[in-house]
Protein backbone atom coordinates (compact mmCIF):
# COMPACT_ATOMS: atom_id res chain seq x y z
CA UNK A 1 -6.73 35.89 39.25
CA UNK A 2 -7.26 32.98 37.47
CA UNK A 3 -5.65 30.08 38.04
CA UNK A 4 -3.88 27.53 35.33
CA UNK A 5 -5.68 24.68 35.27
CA UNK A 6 -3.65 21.48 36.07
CA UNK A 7 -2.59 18.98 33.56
CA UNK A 8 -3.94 15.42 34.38
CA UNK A 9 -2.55 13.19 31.55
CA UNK A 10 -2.80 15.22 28.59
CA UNK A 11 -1.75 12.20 25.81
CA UNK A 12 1.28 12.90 24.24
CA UNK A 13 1.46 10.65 21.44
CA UNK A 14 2.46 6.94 21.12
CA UNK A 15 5.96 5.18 20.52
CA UNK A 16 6.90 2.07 18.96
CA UNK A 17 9.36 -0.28 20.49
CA UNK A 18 9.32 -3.49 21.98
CA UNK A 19 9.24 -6.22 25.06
CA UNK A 20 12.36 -7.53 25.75
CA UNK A 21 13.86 -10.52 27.67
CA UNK A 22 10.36 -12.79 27.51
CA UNK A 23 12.45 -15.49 27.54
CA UNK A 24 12.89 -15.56 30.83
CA UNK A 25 8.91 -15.50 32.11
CA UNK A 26 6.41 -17.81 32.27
CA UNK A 27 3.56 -15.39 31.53
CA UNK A 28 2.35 -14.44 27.71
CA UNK A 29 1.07 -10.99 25.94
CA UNK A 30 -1.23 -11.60 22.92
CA UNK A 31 -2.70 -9.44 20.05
CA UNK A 32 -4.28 -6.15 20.96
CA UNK A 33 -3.82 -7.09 24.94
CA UNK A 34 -3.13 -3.55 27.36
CA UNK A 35 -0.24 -3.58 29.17
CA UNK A 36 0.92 -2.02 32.94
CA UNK A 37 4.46 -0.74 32.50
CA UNK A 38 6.08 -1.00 36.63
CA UNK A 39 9.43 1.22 37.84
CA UNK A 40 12.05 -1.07 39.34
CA UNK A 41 14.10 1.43 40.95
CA UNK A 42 15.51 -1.64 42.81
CA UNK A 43 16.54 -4.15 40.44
CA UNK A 44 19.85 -5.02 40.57
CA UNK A 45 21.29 -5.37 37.54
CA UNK A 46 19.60 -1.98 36.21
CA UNK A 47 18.22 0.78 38.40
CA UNK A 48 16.05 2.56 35.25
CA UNK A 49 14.62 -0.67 34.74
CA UNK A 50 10.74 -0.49 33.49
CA UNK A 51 9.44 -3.93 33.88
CA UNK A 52 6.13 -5.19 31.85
CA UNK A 53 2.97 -6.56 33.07
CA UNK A 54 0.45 -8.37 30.76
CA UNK A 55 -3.31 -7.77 31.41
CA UNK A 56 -3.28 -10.34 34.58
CA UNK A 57 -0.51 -8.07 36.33
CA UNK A 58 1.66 -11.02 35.45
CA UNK A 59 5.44 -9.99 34.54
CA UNK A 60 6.60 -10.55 30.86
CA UNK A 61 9.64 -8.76 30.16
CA UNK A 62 11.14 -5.09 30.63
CA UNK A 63 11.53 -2.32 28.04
CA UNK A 64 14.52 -1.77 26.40
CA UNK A 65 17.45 -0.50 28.44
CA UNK A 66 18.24 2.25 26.44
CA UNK A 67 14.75 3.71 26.04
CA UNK A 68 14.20 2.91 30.00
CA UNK A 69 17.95 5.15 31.07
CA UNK A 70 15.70 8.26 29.57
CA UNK A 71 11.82 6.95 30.27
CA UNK A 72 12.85 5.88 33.38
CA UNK A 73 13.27 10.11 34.84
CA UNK A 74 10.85 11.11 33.45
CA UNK A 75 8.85 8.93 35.24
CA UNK A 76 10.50 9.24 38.38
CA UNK A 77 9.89 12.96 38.16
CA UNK A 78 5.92 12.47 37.81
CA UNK A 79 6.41 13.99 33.92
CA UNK A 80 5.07 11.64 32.40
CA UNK A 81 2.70 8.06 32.60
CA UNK A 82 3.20 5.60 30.51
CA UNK A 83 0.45 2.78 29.36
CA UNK A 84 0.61 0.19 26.28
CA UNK A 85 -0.92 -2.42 24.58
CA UNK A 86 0.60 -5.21 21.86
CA UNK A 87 -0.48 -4.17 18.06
CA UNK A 88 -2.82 -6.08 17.07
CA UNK A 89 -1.20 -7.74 13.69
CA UNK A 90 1.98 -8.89 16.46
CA UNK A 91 1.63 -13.34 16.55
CA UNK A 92 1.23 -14.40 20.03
CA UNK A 93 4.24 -14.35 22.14
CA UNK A 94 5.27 -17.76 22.64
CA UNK A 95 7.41 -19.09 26.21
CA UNK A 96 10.86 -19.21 24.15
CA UNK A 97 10.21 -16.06 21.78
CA UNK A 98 12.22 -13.19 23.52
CA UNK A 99 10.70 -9.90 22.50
CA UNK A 100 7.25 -8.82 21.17
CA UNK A 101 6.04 -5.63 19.21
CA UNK A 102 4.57 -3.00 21.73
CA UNK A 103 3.18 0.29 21.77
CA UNK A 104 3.58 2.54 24.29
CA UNK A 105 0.96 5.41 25.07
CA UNK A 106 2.63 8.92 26.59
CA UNK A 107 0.66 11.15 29.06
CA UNK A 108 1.77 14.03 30.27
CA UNK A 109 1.47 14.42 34.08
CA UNK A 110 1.26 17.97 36.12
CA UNK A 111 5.28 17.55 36.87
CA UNK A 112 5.80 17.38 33.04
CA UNK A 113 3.78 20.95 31.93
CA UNK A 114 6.97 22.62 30.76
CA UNK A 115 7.96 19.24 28.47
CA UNK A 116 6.28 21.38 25.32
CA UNK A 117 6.73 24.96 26.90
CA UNK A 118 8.96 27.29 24.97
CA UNK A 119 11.56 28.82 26.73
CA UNK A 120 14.96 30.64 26.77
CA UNK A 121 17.83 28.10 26.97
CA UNK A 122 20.43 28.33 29.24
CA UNK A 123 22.60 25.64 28.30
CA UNK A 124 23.52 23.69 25.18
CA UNK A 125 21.40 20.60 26.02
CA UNK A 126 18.33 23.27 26.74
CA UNK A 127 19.32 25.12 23.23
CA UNK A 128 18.58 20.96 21.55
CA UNK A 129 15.32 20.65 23.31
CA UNK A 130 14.29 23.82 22.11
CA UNK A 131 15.42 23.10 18.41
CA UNK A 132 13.31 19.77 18.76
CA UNK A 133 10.47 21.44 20.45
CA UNK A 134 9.55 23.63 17.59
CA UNK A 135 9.70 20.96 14.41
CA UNK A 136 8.21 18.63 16.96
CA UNK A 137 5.71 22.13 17.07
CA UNK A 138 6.12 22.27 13.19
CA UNK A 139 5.19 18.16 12.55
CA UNK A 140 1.77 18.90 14.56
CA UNK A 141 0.76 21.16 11.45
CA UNK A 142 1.52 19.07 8.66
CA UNK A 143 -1.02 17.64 6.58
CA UNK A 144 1.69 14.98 4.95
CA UNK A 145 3.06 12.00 7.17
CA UNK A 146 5.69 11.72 4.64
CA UNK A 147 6.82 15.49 5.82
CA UNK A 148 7.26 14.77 9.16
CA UNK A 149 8.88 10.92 8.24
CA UNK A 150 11.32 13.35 6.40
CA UNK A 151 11.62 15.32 9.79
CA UNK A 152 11.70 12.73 12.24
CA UNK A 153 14.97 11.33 9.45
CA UNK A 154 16.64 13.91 9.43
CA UNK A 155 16.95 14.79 12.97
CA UNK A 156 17.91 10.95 13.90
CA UNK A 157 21.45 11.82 13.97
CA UNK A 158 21.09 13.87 17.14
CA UNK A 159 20.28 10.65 19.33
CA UNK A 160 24.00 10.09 19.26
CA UNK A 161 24.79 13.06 21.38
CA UNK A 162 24.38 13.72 24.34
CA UNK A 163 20.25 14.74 25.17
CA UNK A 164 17.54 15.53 27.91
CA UNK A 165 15.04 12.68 28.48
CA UNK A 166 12.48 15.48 27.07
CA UNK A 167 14.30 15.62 23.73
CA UNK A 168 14.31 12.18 23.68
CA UNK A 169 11.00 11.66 24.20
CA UNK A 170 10.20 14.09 21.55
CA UNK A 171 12.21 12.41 18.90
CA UNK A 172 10.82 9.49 20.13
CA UNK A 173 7.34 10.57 19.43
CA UNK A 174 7.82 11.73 15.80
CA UNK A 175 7.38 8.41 13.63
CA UNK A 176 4.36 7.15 15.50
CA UNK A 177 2.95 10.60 14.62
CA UNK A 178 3.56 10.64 11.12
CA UNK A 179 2.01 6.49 11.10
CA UNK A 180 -1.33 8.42 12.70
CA UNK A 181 -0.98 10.96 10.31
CA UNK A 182 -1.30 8.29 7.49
CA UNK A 183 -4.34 6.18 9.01
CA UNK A 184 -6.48 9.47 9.44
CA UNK A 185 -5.92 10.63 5.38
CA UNK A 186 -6.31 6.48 4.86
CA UNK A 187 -9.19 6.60 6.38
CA UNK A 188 -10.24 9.78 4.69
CA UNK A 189 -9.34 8.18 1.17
CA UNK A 190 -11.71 4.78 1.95
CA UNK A 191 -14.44 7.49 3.04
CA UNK A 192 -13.93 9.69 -0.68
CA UNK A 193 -13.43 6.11 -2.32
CA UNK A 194 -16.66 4.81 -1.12
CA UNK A 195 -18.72 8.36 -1.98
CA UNK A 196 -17.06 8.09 -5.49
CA UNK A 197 -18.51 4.61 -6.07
CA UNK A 198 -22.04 5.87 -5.29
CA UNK A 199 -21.92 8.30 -7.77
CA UNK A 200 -21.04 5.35 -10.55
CA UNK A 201 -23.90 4.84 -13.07
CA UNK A 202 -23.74 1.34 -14.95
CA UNK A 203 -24.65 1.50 -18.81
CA UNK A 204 -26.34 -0.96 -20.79
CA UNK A 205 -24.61 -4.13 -20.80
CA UNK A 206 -23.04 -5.84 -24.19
CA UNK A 207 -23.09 -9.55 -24.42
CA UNK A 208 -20.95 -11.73 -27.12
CA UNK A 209 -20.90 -15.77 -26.21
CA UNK A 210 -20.05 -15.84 -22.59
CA UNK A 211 -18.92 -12.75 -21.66
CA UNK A 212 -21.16 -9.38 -20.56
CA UNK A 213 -19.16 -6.08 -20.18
CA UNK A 214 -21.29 -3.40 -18.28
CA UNK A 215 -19.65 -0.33 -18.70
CA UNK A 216 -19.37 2.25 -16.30
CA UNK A 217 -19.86 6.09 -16.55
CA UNK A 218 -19.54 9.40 -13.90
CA UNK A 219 -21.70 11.87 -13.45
CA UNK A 220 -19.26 14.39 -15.41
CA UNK A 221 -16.68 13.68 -17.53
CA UNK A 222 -12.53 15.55 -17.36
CA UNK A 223 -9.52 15.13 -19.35
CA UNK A 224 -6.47 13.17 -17.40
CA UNK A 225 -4.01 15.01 -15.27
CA UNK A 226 -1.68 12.64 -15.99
CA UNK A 227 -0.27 10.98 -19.54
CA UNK A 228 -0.14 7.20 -19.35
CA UNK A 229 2.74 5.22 -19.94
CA UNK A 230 2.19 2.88 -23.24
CA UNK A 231 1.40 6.61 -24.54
CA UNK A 232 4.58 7.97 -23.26
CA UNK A 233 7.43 4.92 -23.95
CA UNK A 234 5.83 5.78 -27.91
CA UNK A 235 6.09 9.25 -27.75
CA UNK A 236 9.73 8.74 -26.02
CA UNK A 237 8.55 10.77 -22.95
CA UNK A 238 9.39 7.61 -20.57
CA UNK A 239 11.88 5.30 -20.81
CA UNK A 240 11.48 1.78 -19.07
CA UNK A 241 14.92 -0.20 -18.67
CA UNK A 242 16.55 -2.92 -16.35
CA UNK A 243 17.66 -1.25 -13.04
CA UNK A 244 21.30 -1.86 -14.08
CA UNK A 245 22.99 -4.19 -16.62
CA UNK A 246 22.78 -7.47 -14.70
CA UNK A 247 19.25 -6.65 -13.80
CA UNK A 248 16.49 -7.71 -11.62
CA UNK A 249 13.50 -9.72 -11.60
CA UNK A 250 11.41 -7.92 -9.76
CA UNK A 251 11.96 -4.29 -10.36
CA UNK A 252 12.68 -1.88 -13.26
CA UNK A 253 13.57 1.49 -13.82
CA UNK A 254 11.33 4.06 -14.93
CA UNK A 255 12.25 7.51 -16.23
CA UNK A 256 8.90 10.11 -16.39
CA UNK A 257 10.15 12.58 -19.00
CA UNK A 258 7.00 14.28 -19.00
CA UNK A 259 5.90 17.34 -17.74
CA UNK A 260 3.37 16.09 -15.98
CA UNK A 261 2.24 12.93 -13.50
CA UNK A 262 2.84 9.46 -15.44
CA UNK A 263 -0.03 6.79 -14.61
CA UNK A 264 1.32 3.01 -14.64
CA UNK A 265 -1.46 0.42 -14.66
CA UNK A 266 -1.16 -2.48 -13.11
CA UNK A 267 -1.35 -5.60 -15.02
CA UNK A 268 -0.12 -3.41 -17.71
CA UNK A 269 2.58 -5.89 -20.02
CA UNK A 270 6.39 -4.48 -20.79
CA UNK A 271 7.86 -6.21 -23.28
CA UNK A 272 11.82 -6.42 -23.73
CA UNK A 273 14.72 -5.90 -22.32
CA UNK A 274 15.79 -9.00 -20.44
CA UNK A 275 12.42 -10.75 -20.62
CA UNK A 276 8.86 -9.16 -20.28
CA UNK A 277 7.37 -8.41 -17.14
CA UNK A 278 3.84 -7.35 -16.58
CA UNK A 279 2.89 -4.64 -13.60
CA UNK A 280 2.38 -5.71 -10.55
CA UNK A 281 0.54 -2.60 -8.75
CA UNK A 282 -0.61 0.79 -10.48
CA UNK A 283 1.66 4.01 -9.73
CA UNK A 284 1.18 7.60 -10.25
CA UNK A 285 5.27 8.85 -11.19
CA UNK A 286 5.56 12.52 -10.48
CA UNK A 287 6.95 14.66 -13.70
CA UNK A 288 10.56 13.99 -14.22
CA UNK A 289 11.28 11.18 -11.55
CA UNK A 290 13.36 8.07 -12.09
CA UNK A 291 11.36 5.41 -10.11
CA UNK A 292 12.01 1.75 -9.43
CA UNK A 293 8.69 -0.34 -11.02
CA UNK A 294 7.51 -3.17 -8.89
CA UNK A 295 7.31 -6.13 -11.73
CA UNK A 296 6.77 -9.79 -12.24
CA UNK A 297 8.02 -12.00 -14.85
CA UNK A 298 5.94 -13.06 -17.85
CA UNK A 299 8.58 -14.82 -19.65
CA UNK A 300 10.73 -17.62 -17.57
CA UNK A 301 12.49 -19.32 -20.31
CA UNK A 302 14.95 -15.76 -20.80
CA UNK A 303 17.23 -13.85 -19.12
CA UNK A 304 19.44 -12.05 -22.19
CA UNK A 305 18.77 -9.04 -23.94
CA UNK A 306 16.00 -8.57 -26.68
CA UNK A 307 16.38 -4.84 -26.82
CA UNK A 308 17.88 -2.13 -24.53
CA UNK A 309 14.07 -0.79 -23.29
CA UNK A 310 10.57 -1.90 -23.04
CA UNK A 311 7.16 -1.30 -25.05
CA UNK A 312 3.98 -2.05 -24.11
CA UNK A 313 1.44 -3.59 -26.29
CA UNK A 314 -0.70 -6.23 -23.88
CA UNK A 315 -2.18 -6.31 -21.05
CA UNK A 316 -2.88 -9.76 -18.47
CA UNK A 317 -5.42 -11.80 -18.20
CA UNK A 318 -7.77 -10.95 -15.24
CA UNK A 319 -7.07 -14.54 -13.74
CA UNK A 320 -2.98 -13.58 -13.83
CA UNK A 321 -4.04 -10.19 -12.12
CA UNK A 322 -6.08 -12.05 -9.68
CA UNK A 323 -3.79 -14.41 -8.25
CA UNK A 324 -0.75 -11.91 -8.62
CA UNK A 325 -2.75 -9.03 -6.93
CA UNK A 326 -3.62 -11.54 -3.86
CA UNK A 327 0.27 -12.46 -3.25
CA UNK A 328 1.36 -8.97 -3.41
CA UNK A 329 -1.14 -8.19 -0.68
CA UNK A 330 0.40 -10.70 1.52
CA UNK A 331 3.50 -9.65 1.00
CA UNK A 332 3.04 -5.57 1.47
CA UNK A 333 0.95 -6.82 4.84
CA UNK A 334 3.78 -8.55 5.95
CA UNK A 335 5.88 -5.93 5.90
CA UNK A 336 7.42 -6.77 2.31
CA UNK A 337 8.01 -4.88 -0.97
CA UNK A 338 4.86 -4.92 -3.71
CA UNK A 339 6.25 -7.94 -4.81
CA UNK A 340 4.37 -11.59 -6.22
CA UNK A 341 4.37 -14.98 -5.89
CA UNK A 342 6.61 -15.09 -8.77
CA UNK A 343 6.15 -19.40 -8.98
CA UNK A 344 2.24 -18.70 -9.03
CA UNK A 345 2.59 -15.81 -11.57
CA UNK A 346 4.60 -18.67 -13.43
CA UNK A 347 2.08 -21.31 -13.55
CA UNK A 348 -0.70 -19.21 -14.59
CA UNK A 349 1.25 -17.82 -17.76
CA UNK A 350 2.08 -22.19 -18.08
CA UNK A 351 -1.90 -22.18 -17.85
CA UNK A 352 -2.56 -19.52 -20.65
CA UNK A 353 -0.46 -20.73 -23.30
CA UNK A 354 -1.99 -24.38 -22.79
CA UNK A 355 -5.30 -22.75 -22.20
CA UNK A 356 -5.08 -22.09 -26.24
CA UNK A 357 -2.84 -24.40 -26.98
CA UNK A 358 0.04 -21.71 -28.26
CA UNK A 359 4.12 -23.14 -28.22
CA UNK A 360 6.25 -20.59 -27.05
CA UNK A 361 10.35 -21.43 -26.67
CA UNK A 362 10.77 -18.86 -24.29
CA UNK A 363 7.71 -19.76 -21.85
CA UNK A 364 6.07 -15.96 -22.59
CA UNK A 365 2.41 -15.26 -21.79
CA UNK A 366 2.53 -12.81 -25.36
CA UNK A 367 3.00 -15.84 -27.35
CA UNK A 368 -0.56 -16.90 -26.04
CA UNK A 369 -2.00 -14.33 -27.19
CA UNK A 370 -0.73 -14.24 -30.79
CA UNK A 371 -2.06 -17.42 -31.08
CA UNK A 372 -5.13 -16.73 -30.19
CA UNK A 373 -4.85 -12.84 -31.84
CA UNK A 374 -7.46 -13.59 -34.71
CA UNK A 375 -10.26 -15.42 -32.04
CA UNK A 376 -9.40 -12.26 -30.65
CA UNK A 377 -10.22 -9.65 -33.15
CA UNK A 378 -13.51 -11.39 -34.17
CA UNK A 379 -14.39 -11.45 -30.83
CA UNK A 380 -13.53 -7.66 -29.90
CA UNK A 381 -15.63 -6.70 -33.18
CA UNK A 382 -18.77 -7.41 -31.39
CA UNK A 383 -18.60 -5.19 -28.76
CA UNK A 384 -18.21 -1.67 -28.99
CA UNK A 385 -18.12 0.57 -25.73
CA UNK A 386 -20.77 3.66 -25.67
CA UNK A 387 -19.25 7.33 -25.58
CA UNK A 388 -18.56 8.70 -21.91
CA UNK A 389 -17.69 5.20 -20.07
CA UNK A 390 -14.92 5.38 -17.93
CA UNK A 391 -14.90 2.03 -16.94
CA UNK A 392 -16.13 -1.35 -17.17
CA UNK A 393 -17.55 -4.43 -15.08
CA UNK A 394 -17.15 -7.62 -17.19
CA UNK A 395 -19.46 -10.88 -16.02
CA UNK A 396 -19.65 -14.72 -16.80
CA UNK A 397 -22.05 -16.91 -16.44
CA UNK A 398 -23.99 -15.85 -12.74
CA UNK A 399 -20.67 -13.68 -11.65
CA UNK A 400 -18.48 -10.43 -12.08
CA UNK A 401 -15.25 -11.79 -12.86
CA UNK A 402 -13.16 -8.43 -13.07
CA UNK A 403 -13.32 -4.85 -13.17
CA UNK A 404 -11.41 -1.74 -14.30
CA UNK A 405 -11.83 2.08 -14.18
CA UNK A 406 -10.57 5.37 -14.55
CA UNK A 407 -10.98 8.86 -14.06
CA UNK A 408 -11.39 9.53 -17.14
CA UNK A 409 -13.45 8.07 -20.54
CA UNK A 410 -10.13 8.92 -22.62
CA UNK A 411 -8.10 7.13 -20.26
CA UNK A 412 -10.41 3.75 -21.12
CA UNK A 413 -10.16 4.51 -24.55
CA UNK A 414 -6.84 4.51 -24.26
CA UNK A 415 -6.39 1.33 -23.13
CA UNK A 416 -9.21 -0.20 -24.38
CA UNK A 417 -8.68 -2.67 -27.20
CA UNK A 418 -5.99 -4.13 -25.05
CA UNK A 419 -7.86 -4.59 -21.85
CA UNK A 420 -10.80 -6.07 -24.25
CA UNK A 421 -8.88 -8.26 -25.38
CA UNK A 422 -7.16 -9.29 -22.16
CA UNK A 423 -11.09 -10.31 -21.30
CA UNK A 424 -11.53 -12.06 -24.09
CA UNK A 425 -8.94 -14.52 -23.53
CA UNK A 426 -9.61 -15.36 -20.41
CA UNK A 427 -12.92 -16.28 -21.74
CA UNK A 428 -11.23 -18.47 -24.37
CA UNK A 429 -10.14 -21.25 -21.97
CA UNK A 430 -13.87 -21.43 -21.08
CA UNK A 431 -15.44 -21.68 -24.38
CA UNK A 432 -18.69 -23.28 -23.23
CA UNK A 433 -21.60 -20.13 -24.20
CA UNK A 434 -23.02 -18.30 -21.19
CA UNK A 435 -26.41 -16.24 -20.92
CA UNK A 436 -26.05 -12.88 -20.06
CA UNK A 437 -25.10 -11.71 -16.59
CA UNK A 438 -27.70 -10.11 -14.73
CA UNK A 439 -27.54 -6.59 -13.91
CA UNK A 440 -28.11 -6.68 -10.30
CA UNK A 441 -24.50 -8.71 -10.18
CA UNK A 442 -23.05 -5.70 -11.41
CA UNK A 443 -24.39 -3.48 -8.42
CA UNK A 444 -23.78 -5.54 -5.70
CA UNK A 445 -19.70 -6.16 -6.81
CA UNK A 446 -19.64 -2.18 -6.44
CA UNK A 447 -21.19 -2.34 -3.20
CA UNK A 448 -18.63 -4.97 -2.19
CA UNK A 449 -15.81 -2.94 -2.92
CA UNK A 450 -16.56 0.02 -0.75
CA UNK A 451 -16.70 -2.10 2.29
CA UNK A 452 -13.44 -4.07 1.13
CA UNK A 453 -11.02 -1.56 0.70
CA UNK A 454 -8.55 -0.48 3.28
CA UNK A 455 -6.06 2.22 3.21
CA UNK A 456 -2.23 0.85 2.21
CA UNK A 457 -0.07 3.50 3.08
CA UNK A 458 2.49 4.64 2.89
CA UNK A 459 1.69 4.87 -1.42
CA UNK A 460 4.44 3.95 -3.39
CA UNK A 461 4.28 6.92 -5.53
CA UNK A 462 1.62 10.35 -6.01
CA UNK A 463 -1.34 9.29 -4.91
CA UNK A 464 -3.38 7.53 -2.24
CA UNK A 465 -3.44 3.69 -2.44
CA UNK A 466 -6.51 1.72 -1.36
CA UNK A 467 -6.39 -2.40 -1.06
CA UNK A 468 -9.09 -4.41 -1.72
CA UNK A 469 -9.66 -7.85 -0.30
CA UNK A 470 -12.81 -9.68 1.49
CA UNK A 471 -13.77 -13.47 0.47
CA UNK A 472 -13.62 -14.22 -3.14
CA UNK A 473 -12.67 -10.53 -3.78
CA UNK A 474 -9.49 -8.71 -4.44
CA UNK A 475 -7.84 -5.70 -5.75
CA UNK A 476 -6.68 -2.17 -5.86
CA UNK A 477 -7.26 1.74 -5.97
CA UNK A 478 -4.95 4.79 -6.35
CA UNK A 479 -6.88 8.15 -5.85
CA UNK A 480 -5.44 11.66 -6.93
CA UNK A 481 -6.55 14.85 -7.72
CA UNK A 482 -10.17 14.06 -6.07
CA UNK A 483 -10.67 10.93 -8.58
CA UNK A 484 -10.17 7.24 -9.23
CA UNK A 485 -7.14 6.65 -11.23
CA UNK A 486 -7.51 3.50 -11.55
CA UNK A 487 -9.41 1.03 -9.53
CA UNK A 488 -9.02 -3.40 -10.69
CA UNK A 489 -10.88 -5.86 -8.82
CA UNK A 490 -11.55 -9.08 -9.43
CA UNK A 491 -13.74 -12.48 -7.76
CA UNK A 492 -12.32 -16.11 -7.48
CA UNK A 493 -12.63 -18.18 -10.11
């Protein structure tokens, strides 16, 4: 006969919850710092207390009280062991601040070897455990976190009854699994993101005055999976409109018509409605979905209405991108929507119209460019993109100022003479002639995106999201299908 072999802290999973009641110690937690986790089956005022030790052993607050009444049994009954550490993006925990972010790790202890065993219930509260057990079983399987999000949702509205400290601890475990879930296929995505990069071949470059576009061709070439937006609002297979009649800044509605995926680019210019807005990150909309468009103003000076929807005919600036890029990062890694700095996104349009010295009533970044539309043509006449390129690397002077690419060579021709252009007029507020850029600038920008990029997850749409940011470099990637949808970076000026 042979016998089961015993279980000696099998992990679990993780939860995430909180220190509470720091207020009233001396002692500090800081960033990344393991924690000891101490029963007080004495304390007076609660008997399932679980008090919290920093790293020194030196008390800095308790658990919650009502995750300790079902921790605390578990414990008691040798089911489980509990260790933690503080996240590391938590501040440090000042004297007055009275609760702190904290993780807690979950082992499962030899007392606790039929927490996941399946069995026939003999009660009601048994009958709930076993209903948990198996999608907790079920959310082990999936391959999306935002499957078992879903899961872990919609059984929330059992915590209100009446549970075993098990079940709780399996509901418990559910959202921290799907957050795992996401950093392994994030980490996956920066891995196929960083292979597809290699793979990138730079053309022969094309130089006019002070500007050097390198374009940027795959091995192969495919057709898009997707139809992009300017190409659907025309053929009246999207509609873009304010979220409701009063409207809002920062968001607008989005209707994909389409039978298939609908690619947004960011930096992409809608102009309408209330007042223009211009893209703030790029979005792969799944085939009839109405989604709400993260946005940024291009147009202070109105708030009435020019038409009932939007078109698209420009796209920003790479120094607009730049700067609005970098405050939506800060805001998504504080825990905020993909939202700008909409004062800085303000200034810089201020900066392009005086940067060619166009008037506009209404404060809107298009007027700057149809003053300076003829400058532009000439300009865009020189240069001519060779068959096949899919992307393209644009220098000035000794640097790589900006880059865009797609999956596709159609999808650049596409949205070529606008993004040209866009180029161009940056290029027009520093007139002075440049030589031409050397290529070796061009290969070592590519290598500094692989190494810059971190998954952002959860994506706002289809779609993996990647975000780009190191010193003097920023931007953003959305992979689907195996490919690039569309990657923009861009350096400090």
């Amino acid at each position: 006969m042979i016998e089961q072999e015993p279980v000696r802290n099998h992990f679990l999973g993780e939860i995430e919850t909180e220190i509470v009641g720091m207020q009233y110690h001396k002692a500090k937690v800081f960033p990344s710092e393991q924690i000891n986790l101490e029963r007080e089956s004495k304390n007076a005022h609660d008997r399932r207390a679980i008090r919290v030790e920093n790293g020194r052993a030196e008390p800095v607050g308790y658990l919650p009280k009502n995750m300790a009444s079902w921790l605390a049994p578990l414990i008691d009954q040798g089911k489980i062991h509990l260790d933690g550490y503080v996240p590391q993006s938590s501040t440090e925990a000042e004297e007055e601040t009275s609760r702190c972010p904290l993780n807690l790790m979950v082992f499962q202890c030899e007392e606790g070897r039929h927490l996941l065993a399946k069995a026939e219930p003999r009660d009601e509260l048994e009958a709930l455990h076993q209903t948990v057990l198996q999608a907790y079983d079920n959310a082990q399987r999936y391959c999306k976190p935002e499957l078992v999000l879903g899961l872990a949702k919609g059984l929330r509205p059992l915590e209100k009854q009446e549970l075993l400290p098990e079940t709780r601890l399996l509901l418990a475990l559910l959202p921290r699994m799907a957050h795992e879930l996401s950093m392994s296929q994030g980490m996956q995505t920066t891995v196929k993101f960083r292979e597809l990069l290699g793979t990138l071949t730079i053309g022969l470059p094309s130089h006019h005055h002070n500007l050097t576009f390198f374009p940027l061709l795959w091995p192969g070439t495919h057709e898009p999976t997707y139809t992009l937006l300017s190409t659907a609002i025309e053929s009246g297979e999207a509609v873009v409109e304010e979220v409701n009649e009063s409207g809002s800044v920062p968001n607008l509605s989005v209707k994909n018509k389409c039978k298939r995926p609908l690619l947004i680019p960011e930096g992409e210019i809608l102009m309408g409605a209330k007042q223009n807005r211009v893209i703030n990150v790029t979005v792969l909309v799944a085939a009839g979905v109405k989604f709400l468009l993260p946005v940024s103003c291009v147009e202070a000076g109105r708030w009435r209405y020019k038409s009932r929807h939007f078109e698209s005919k420009f796209h920003s600036p790479p120094s607009l991108r730049h700067k609005k890029l970098k405050s939506v990062h800060r805001n998504r890694s504080a825990g905020g929507p993909a939202d700008s700095d909409q004062g800085e996104v303000w200034d810089e349009v201020q900066a392009c119209l005086s940067g060619v010295s166009a008037t506009s009533e209404t404060s809107s970044l298009t007027d700057a460019f149809d003053a300076a539309e003829e400058t532009l043509k000439e300009a865009c006449k020189q240069l001519v993109m060779p068959e096949g390129a899919a992307g393209v690397l644009v220098g000035r002077h000794n640097r790589i100022i900006g880059m865009d690419l797609f999956d596709s060579p159609t999808t650049l021709k596409t949205l070529w003479s606008r993004l040209s252009d866009a180029y161009f007029f940056d290029a027009l507020r520093d007139p002075a002639a440049a030589p031409e850029t050397p290529v070796d600038r061009a290969q070592q920008f590519i290598e500094r995106l692989g190494s810059a990029a971190k998954p952002r997850v959860p994506a706002l749409a289809l779609g993996d999201e990647l975000e780009i940011a190191s010193e003097g470099l920023v931007g953003a990637a959305l992979l689907y299908d195996g490919g690039i949808c569309h990657l923009a970076a861009f350096s400090d000026g």
